[in-house]
PDB file of N, CA and C in Angstrom:
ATOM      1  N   UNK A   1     -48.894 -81.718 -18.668  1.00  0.00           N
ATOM      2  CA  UNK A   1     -47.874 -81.922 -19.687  1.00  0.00           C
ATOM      3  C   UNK A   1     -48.560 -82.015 -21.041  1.00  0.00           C
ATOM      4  N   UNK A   2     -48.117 -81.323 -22.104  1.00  0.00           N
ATOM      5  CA  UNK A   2     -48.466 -81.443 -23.244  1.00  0.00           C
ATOM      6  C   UNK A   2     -48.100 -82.309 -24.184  1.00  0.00           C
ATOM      7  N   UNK A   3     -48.183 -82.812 -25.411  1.00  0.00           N
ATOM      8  CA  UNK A   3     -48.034 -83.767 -26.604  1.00  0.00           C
ATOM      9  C   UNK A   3     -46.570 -83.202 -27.107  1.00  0.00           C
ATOM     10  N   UNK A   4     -46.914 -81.426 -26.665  1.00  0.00           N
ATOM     11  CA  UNK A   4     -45.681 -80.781 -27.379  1.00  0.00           C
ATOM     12  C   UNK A   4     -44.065 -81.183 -26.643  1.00  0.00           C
ATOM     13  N   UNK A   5     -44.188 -81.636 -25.456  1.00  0.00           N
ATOM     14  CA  UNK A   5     -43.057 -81.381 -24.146  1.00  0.00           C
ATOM     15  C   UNK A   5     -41.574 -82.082 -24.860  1.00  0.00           C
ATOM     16  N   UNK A   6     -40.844 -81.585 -24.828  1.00  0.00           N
ATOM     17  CA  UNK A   6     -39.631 -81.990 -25.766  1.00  0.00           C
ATOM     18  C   UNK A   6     -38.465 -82.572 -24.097  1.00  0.00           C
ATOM     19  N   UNK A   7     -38.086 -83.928 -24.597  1.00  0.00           N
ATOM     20  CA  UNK A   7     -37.252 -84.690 -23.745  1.00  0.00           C
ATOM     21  C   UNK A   7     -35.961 -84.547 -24.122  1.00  0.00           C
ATOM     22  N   UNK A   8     -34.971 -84.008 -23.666  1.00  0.00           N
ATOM     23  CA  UNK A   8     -33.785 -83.999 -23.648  1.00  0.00           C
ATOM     24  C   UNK A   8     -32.679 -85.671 -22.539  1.00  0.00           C
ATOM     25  N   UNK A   9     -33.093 -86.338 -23.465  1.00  0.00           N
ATOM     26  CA  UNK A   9     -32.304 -87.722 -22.804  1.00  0.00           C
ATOM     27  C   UNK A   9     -30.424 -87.807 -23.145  1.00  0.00           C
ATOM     28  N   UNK A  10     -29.642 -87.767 -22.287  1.00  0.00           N
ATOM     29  CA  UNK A  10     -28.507 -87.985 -22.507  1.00  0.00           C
ATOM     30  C   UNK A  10     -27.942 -89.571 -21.990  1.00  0.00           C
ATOM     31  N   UNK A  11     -28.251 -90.692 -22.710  1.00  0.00           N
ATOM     32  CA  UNK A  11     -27.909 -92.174 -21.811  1.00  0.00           C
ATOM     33  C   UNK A  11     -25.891 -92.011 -22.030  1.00  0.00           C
ATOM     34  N   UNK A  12     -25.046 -91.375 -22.276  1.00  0.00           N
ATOM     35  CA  UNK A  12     -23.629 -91.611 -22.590  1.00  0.00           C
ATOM     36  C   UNK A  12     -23.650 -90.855 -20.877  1.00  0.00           C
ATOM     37  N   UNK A  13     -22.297 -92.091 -20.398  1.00  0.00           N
ATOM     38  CA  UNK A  13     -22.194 -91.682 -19.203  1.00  0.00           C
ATOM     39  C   UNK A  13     -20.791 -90.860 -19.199  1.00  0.00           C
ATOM     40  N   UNK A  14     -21.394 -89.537 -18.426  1.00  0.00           N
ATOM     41  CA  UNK A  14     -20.431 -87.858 -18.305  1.00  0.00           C
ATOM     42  C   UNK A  14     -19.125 -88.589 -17.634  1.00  0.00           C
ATOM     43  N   UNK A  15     -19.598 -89.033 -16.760  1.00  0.00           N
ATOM     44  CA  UNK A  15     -18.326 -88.765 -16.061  1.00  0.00           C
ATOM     45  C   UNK A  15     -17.727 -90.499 -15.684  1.00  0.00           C
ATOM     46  N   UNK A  16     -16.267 -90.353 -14.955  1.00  0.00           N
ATOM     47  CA  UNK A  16     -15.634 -91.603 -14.950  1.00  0.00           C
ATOM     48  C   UNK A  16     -15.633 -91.984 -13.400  1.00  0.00           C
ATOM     49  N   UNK A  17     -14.933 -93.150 -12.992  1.00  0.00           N
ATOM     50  CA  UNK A  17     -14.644 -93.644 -12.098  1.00  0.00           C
ATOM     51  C   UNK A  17     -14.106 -92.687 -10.654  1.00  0.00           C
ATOM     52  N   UNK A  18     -14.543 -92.429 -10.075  1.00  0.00           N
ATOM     53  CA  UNK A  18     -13.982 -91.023  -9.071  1.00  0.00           C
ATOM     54  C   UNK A  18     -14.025 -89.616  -9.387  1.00  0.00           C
ATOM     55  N   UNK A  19     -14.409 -89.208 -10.365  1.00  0.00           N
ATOM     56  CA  UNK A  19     -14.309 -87.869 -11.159  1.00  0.00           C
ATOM     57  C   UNK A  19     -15.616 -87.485 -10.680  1.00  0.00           C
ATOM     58  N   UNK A  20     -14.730 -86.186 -10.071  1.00  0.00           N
ATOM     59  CA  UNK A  20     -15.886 -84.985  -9.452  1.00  0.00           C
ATOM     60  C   UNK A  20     -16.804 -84.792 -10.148  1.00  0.00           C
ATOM     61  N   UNK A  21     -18.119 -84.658  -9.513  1.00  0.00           N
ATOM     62  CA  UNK A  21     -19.652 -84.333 -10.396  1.00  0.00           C
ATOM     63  C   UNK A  21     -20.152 -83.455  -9.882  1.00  0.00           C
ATOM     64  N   UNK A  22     -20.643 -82.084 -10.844  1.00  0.00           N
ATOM     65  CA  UNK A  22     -20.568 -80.875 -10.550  1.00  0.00           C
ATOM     66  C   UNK A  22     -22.023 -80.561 -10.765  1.00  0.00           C
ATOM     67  N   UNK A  23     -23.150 -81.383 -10.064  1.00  0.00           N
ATOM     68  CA  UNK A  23     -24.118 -81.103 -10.320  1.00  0.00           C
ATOM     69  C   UNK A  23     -24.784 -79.611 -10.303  1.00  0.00           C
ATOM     70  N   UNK A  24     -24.174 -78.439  -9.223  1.00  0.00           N
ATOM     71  CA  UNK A  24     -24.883 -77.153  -9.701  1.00  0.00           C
ATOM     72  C   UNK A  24     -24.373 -76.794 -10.770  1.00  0.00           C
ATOM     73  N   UNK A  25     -23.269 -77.053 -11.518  1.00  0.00           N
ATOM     74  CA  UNK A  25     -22.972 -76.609 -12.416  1.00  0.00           C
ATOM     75  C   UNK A  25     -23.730 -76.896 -13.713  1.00  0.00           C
ATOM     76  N   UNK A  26     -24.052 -78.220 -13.452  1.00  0.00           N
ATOM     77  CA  UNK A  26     -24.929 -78.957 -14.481  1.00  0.00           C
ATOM     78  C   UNK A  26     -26.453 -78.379 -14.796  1.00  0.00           C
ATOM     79  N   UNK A  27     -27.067 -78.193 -13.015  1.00  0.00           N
ATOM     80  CA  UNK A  27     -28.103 -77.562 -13.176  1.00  0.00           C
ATOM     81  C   UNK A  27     -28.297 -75.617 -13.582  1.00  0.00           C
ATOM     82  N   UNK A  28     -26.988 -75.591 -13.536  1.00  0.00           N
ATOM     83  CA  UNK A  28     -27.443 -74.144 -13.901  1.00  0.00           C
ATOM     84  C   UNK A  28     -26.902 -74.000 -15.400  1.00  0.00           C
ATOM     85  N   UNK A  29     -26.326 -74.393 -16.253  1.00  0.00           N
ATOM     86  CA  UNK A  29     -26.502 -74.907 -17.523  1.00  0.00           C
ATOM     87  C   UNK A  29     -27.633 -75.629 -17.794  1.00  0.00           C
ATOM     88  N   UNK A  30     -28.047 -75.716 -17.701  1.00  0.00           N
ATOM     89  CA  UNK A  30     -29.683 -76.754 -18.595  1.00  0.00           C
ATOM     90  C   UNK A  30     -30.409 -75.263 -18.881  1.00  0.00           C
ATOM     91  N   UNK A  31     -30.905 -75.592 -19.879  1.00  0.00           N
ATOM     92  CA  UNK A  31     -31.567 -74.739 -20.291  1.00  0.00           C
ATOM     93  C   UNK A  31     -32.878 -75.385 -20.981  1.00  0.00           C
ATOM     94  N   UNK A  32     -33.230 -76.437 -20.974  1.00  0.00           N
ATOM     95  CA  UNK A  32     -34.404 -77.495 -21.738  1.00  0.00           C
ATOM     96  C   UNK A  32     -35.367 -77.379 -20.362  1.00  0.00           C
ATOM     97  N   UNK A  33     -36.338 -77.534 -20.408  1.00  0.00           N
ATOM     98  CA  UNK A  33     -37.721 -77.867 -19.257  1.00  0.00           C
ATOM     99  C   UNK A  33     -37.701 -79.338 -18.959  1.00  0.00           C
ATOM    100  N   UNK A  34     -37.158 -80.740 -19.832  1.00  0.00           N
ATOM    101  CA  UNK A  34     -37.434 -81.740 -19.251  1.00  0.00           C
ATOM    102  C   UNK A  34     -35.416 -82.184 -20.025  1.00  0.00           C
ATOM    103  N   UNK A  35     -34.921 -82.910 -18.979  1.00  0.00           N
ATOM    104  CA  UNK A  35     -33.242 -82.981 -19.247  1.00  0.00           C
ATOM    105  C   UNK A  35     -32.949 -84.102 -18.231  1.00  0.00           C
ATOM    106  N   UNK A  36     -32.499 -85.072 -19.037  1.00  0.00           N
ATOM    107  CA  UNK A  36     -32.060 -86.126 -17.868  1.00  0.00           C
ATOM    108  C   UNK A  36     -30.455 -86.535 -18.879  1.00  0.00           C
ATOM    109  N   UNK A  37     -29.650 -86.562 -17.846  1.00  0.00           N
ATOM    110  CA  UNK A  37     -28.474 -87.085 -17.645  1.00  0.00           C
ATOM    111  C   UNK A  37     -27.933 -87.975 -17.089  1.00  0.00           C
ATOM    112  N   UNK A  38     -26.880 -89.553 -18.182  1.00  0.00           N
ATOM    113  CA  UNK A  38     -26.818 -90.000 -17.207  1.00  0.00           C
ATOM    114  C   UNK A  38     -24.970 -90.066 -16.420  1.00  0.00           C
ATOM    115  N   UNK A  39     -24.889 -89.538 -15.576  1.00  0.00           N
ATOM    116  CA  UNK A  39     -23.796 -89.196 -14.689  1.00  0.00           C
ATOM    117  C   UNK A  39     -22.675 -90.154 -14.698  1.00  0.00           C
ATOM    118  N   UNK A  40     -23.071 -91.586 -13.452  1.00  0.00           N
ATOM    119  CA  UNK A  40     -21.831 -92.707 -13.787  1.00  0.00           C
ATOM    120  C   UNK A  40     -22.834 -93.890 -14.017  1.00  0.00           C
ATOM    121  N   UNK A  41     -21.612 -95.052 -14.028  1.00  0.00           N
ATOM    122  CA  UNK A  41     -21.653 -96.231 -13.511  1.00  0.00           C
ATOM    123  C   UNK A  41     -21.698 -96.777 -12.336  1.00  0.00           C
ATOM    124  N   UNK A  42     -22.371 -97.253 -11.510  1.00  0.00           N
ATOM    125  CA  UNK A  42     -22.070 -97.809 -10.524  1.00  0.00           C
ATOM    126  C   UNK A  42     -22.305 -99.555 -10.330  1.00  0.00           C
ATOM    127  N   UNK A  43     -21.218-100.285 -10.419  1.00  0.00           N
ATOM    128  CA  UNK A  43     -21.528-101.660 -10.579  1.00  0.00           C
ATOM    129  C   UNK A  43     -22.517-101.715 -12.125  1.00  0.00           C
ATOM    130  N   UNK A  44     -23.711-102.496 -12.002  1.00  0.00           N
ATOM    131  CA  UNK A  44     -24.201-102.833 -12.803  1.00  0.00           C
ATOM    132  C   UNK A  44     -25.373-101.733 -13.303  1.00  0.00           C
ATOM    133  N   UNK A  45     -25.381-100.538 -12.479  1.00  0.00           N
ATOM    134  CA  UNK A  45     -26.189 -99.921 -12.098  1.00  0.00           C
ATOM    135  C   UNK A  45     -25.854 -98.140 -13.267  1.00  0.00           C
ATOM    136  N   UNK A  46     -26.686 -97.227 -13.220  1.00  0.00           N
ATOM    137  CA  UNK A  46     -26.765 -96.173 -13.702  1.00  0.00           C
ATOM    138  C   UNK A  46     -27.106 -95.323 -12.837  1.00  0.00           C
ATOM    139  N   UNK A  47     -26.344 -93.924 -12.363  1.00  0.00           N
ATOM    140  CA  UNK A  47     -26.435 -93.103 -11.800  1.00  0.00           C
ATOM    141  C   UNK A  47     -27.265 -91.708 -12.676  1.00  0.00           C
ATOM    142  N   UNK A  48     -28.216 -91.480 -12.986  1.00  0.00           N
ATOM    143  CA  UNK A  48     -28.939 -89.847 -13.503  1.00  0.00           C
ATOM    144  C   UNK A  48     -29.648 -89.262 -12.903  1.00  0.00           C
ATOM    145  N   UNK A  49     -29.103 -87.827 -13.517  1.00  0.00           N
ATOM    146  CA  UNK A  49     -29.312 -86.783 -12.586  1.00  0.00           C
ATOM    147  C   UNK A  49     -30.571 -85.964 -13.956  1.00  0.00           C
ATOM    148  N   UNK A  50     -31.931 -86.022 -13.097  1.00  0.00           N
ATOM    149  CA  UNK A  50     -32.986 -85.455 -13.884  1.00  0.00           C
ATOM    150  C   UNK A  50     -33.626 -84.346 -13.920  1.00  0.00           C
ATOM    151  N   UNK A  51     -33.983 -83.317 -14.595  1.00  0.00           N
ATOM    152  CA  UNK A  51     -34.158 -81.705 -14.003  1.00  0.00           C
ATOM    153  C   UNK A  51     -35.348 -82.019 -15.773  1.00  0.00           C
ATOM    154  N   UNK A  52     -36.524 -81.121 -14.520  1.00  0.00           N
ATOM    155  CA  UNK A  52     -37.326 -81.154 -15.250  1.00  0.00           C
ATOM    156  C   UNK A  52     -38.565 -80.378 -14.401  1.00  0.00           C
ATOM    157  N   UNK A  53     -39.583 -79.263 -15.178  1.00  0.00           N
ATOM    158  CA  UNK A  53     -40.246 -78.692 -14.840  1.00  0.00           C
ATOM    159  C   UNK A  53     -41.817 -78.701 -14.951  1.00  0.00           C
ATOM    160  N   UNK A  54     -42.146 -78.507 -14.169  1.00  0.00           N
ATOM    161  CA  UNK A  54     -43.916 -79.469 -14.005  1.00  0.00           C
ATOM    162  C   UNK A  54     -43.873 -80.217 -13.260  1.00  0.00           C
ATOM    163  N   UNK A  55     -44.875 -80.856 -13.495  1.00  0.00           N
ATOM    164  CA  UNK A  55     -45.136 -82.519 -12.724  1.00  0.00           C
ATOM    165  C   UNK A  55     -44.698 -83.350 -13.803  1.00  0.00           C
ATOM    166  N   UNK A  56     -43.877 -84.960 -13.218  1.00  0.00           N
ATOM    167  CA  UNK A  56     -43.349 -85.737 -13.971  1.00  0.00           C
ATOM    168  C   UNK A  56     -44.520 -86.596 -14.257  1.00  0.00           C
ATOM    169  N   UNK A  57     -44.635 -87.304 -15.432  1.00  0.00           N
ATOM    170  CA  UNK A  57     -45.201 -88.465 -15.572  1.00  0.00           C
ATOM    171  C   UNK A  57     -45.015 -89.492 -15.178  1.00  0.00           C
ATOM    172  N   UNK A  58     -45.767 -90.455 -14.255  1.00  0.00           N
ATOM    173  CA  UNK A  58     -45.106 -91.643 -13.587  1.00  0.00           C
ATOM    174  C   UNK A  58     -45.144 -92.662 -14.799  1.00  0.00           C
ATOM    175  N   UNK A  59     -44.121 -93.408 -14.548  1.00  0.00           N
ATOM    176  CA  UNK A  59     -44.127 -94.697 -15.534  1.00  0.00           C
ATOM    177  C   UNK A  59     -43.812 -95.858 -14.673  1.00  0.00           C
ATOM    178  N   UNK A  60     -43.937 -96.966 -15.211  1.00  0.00           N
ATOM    179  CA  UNK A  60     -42.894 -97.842 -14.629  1.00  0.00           C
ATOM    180  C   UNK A  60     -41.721 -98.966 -15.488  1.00  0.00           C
ATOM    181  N   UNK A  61     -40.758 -99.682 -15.315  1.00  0.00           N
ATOM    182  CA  UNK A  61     -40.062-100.197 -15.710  1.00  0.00           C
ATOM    183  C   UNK A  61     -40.107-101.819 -15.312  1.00  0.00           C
ATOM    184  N   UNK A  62     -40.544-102.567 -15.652  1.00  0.00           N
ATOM    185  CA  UNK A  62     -40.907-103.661 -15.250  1.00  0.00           C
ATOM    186  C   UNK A  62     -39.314-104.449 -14.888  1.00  0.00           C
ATOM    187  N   UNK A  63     -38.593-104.258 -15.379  1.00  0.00           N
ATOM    188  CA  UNK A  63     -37.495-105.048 -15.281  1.00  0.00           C
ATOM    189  C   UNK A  63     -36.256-104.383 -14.453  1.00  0.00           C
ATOM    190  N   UNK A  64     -36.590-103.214 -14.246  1.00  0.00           N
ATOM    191  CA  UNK A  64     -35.314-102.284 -13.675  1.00  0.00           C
ATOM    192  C   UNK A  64     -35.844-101.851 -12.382  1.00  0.00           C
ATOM    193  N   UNK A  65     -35.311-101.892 -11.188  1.00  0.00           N
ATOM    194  CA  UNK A  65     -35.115-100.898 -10.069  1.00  0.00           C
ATOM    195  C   UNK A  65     -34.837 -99.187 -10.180  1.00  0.00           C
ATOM    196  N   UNK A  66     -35.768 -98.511  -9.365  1.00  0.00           N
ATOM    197  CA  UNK A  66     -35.611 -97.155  -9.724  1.00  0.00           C
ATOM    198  C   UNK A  66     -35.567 -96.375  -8.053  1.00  0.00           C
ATOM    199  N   UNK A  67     -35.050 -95.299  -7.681  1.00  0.00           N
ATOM    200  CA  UNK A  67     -34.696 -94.684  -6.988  1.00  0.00           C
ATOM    201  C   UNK A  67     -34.886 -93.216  -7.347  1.00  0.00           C
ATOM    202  N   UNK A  68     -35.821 -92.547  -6.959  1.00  0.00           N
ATOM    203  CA  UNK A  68     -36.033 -90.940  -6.785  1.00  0.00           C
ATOM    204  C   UNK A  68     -35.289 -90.579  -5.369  1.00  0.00           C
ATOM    205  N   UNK A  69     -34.755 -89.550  -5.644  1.00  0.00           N
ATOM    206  CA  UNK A  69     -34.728 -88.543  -4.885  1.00  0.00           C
ATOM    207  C   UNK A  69     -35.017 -87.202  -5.229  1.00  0.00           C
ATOM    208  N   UNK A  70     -35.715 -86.647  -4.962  1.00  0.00           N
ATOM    209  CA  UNK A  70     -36.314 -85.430  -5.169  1.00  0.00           C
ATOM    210  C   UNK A  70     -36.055 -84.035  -4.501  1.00  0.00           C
ATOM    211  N   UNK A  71     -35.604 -83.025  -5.444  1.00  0.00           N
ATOM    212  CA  UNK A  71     -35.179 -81.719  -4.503  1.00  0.00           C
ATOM    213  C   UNK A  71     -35.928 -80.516  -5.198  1.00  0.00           C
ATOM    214  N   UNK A  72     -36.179 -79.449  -4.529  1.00  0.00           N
ATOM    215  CA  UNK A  72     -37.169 -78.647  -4.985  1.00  0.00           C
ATOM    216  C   UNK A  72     -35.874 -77.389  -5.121  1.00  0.00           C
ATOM    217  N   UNK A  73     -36.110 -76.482  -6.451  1.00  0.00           N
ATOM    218  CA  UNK A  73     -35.606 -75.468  -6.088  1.00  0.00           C
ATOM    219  C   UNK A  73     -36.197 -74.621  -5.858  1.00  0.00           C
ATOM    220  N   UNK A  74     -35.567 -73.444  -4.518  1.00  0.00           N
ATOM    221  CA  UNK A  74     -36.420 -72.650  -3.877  1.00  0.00           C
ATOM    222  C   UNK A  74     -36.351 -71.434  -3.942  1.00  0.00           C
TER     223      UNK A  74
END
């Protein structure tokens, strides 16, 4: 990853309470190399959906719980 790598962060949450989430749709619109979205609410919690190309940088969050799931496109 370079100094140059441009982050596309969206924290306003897309969608509402039960409202369909159209993630291929989402992923085949992106057009940025690193794009995170964040989707819903859940309880106290944040649902995002992250698309991004390369290897990620690990970080950590000292105060927050985090959950990957990871899918490759093939």
């Amino acid at each position: 990853m370079s100094d140059k790598t441009v982050y596309k962060l969206n924290m306003d949450i897309k969608y509402d309470y039960l409202e369909k989430i159209k993630v291929p749709e989402i992923v085949k619109n992106c057009k940025d190399k690193w794009f995170n979205q964040t989707l819903c609410k859940v309880n106290s919690s944040v649902l995002r959906l992250g698309i991004f190309e390369g290897e990620f940088h690990m970080h950590r969050h000292d105060n927050d719980d985090e959950v990957f799931f990871v899918l490759k496109e093939a």
